[in-house]
C-alpha atoms as a PDB file:
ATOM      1  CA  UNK A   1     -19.199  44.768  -3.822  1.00  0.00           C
ATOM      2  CA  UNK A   2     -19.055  40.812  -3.174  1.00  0.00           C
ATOM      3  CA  UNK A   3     -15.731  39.235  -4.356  1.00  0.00           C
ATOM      4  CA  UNK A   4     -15.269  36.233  -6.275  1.00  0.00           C
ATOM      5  CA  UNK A   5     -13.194  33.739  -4.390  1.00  0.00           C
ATOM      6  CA  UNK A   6     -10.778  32.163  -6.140  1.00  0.00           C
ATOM      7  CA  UNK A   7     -10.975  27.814  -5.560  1.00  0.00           C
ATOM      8  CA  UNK A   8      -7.516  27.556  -3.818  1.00  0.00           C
ATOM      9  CA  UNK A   9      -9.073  30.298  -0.954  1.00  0.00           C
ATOM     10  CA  UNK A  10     -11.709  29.887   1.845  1.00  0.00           C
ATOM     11  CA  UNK A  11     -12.467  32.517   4.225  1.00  0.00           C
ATOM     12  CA  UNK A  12     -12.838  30.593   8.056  1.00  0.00           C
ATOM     13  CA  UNK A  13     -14.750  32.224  10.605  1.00  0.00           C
ATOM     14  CA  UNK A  14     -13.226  31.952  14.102  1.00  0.00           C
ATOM     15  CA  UNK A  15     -14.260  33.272  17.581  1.00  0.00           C
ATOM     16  CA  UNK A  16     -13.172  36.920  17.422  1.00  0.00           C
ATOM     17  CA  UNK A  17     -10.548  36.649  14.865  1.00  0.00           C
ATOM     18  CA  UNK A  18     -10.587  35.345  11.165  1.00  0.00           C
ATOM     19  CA  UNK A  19      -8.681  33.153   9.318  1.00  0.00           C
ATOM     20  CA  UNK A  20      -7.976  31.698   5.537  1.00  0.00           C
ATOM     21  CA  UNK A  21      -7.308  28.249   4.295  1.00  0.00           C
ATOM     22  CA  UNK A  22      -5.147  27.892   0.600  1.00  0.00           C
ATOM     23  CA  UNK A  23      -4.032  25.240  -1.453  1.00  0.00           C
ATOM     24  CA  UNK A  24      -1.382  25.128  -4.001  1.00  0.00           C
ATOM     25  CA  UNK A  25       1.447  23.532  -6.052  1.00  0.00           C
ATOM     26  CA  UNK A  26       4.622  24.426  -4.572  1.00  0.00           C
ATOM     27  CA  UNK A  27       5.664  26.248  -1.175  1.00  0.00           C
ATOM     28  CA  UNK A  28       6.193  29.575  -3.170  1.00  0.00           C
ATOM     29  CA  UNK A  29       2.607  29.862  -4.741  1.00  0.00           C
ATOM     30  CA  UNK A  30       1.450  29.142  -1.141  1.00  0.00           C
ATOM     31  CA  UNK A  31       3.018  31.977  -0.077  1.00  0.00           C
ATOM     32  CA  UNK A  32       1.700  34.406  -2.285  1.00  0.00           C
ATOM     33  CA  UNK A  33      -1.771  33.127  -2.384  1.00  0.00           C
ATOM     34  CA  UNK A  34      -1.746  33.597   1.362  1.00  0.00           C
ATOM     35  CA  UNK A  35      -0.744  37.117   1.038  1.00  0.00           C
ATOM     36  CA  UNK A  36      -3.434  37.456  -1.795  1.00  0.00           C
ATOM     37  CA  UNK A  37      -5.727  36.016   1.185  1.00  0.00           C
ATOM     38  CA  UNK A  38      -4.627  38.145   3.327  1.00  0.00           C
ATOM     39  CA  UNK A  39      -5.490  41.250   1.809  1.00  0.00           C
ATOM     40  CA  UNK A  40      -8.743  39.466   0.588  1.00  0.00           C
ATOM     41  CA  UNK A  41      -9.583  40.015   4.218  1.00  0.00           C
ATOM     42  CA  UNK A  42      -8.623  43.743   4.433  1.00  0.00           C
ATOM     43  CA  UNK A  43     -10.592  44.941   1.512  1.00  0.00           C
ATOM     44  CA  UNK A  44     -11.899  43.740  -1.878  1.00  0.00           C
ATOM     45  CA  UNK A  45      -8.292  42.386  -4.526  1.00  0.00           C
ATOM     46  CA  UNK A  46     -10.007  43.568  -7.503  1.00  0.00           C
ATOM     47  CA  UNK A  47     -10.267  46.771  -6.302  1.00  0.00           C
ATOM     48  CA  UNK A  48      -6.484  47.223  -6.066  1.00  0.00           C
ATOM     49  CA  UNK A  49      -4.369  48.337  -9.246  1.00  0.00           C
ATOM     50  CA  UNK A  50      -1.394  46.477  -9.066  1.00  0.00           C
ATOM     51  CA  UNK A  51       0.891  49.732  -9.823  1.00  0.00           C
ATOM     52  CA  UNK A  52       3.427  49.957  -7.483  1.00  0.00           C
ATOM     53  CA  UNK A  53       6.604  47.152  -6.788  1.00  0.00           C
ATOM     54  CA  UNK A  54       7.415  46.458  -3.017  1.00  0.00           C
ATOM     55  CA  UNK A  55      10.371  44.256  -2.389  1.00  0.00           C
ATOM     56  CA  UNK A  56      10.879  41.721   0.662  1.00  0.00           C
ATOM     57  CA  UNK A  57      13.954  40.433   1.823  1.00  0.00           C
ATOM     58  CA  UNK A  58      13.221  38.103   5.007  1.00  0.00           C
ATOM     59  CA  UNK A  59      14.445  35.516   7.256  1.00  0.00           C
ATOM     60  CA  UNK A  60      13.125  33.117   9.826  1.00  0.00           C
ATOM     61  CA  UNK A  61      14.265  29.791  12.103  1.00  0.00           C
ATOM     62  CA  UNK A  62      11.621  27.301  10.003  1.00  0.00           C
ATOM     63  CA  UNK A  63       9.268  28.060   7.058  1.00  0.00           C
ATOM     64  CA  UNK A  64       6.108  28.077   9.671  1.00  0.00           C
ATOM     65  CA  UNK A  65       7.892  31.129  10.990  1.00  0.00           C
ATOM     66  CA  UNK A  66       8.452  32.177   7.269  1.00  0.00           C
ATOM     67  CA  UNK A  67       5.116  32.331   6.704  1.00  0.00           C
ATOM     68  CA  UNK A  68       4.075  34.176   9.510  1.00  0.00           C
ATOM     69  CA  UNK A  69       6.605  36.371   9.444  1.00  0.00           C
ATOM     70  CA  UNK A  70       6.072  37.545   5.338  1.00  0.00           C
ATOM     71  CA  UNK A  71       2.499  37.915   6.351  1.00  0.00           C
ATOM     72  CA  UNK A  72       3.292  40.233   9.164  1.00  0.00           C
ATOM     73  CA  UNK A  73       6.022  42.286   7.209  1.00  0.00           C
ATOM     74  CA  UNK A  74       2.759  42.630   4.397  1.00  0.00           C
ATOM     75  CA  UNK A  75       0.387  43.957   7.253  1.00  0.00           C
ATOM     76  CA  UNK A  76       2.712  46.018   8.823  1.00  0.00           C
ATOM     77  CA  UNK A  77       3.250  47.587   5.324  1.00  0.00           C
ATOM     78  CA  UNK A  78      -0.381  47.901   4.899  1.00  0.00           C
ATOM     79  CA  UNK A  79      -0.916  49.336   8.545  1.00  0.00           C
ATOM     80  CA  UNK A  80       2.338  51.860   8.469  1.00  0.00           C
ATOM     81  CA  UNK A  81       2.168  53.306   4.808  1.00  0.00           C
ATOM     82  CA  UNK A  82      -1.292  53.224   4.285  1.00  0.00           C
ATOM     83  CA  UNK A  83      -1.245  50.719   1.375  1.00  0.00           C
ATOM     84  CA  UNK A  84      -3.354  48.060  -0.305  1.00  0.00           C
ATOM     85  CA  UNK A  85      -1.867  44.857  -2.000  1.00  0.00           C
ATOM     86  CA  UNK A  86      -3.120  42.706  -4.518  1.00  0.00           C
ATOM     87  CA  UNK A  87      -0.353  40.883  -6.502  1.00  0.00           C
ATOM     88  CA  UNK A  88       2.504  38.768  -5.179  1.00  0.00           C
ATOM     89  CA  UNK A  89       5.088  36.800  -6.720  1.00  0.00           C
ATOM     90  CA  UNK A  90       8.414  34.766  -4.663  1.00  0.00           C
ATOM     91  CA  UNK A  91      11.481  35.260  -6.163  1.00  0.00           C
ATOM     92  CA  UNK A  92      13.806  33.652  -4.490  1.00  0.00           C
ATOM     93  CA  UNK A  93      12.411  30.759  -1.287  1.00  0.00           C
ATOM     94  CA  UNK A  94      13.679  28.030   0.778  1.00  0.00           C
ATOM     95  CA  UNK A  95      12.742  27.126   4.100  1.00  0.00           C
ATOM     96  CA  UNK A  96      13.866  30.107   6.363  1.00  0.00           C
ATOM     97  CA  UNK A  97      14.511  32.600   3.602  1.00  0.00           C
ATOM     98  CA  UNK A  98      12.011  34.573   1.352  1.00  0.00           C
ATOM     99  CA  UNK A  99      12.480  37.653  -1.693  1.00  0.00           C
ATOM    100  CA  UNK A 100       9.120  38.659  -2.710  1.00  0.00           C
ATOM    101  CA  UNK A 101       7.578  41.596  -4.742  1.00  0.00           C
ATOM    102  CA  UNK A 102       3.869  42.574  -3.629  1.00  0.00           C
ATOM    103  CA  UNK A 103       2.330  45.367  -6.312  1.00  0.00           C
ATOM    104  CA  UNK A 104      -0.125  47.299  -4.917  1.00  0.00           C
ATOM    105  CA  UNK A 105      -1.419  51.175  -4.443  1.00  0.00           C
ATOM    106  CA  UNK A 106      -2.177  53.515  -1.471  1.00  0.00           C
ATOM    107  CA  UNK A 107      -4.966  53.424   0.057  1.00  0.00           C
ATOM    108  CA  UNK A 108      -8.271  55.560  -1.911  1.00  0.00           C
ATOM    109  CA  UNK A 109     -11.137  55.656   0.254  1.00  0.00           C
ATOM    110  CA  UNK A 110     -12.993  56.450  -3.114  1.00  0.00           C
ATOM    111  CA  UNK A 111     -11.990  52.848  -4.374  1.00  0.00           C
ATOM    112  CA  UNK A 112     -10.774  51.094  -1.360  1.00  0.00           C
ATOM    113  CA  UNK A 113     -13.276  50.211   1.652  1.00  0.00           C
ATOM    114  CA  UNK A 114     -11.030  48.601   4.350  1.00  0.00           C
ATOM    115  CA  UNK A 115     -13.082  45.848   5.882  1.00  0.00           C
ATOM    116  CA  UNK A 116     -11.080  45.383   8.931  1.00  0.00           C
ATOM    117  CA  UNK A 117      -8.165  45.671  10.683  1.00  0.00           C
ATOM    118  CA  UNK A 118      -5.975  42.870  11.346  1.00  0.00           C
ATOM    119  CA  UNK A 119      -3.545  43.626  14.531  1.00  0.00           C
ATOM    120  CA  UNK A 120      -1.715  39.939  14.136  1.00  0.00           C
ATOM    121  CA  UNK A 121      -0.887  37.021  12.271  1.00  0.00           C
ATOM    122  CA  UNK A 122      -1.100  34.256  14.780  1.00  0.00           C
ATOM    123  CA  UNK A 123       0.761  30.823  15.342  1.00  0.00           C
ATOM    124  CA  UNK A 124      -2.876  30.343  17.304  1.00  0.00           C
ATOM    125  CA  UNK A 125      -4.319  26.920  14.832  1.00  0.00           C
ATOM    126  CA  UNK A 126      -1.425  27.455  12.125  1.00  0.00           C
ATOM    127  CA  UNK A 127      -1.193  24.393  10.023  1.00  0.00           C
ATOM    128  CA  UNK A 128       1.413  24.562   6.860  1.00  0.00           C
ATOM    129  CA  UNK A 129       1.426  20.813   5.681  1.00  0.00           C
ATOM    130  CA  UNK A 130       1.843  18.794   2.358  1.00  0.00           C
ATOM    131  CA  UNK A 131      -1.453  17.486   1.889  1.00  0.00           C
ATOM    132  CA  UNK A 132      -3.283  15.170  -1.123  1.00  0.00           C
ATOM    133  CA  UNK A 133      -0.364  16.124  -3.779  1.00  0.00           C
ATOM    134  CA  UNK A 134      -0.440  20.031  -2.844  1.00  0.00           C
ATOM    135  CA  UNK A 135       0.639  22.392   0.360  1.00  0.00           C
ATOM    136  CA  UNK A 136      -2.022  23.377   2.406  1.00  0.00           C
ATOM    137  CA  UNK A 137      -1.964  26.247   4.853  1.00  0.00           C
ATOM    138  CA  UNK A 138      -4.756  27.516   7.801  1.00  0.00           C
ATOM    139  CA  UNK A 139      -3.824  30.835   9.265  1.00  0.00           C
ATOM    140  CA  UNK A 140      -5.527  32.609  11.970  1.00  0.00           C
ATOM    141  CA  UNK A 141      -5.792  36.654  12.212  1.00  0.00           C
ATOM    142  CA  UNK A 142      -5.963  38.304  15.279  1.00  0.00           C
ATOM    143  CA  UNK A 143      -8.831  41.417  14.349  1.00  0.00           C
END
């Protein structure tokens, strides 16, 4: 099934790994448009009912960390319970703490084809920077 991208999304290719770029408003829409990105590599969004809450509570030294870290905790979910996200929303943000709900499902192999598997969210070619009136962020998978 091919996915509609969304304008604030682009998928990079990258020797052996894979990576996103995203654009938004504000430092919390960043965040959850790279999760959205995220599992936009894993499998197809539309494909996911957004039934289920998840809560995350995290903490990091800088919001670079922050970023990598919420991604991580959102993989590790995926790779542990067996589950597929597709909608995100920051409750609570500043620059080394995050609260965030992800909604999402277990994994159907009837409805869900897993496209890869990503072992790592890198620091490899991060970039989280105010750019042109919005935040802009590049992240790099390790598949």
């Amino acid at each position: 099934m091919e996915q509609s991208r969304p304008s604030w999304f682009r998928e990079l290719d990258h020797t052996a790994d894979t990576g996103i770029e995203v654009w938004a408003q504000s430092l919390p829409e960043l965040f959850e448009r790279a999760a959205w990105g995220l599992f936009a590599i894993l499998t197809d969004p539309e494909t996911v009912t957004p039934q289920q809450e998840v809560s995350f509570n995290l903490e990091a030294s800088d919001v670079q960390a922050l970023l990598v870290r919420w991604l991580s905790e959102l993989n590790y979910y995926h790779i542990t319970r067996r589950w597929v996200f597709s909608r995100f929303e920051v409750q609570r943000f500043d620059e080394q703490r995050l609260h965030a709900q992800a909604w999402g499902e277990p994994i159907d192999p009837a409805r869900h084809t897993i496209y890869t598997e990503v072992k790592a969210i890198t620091y490899h070619g991060l970039t989280l920077r105010r750019q042109d009136g919005q935040w802009y962020a590049r992240i790099i998978f390790d598949l």
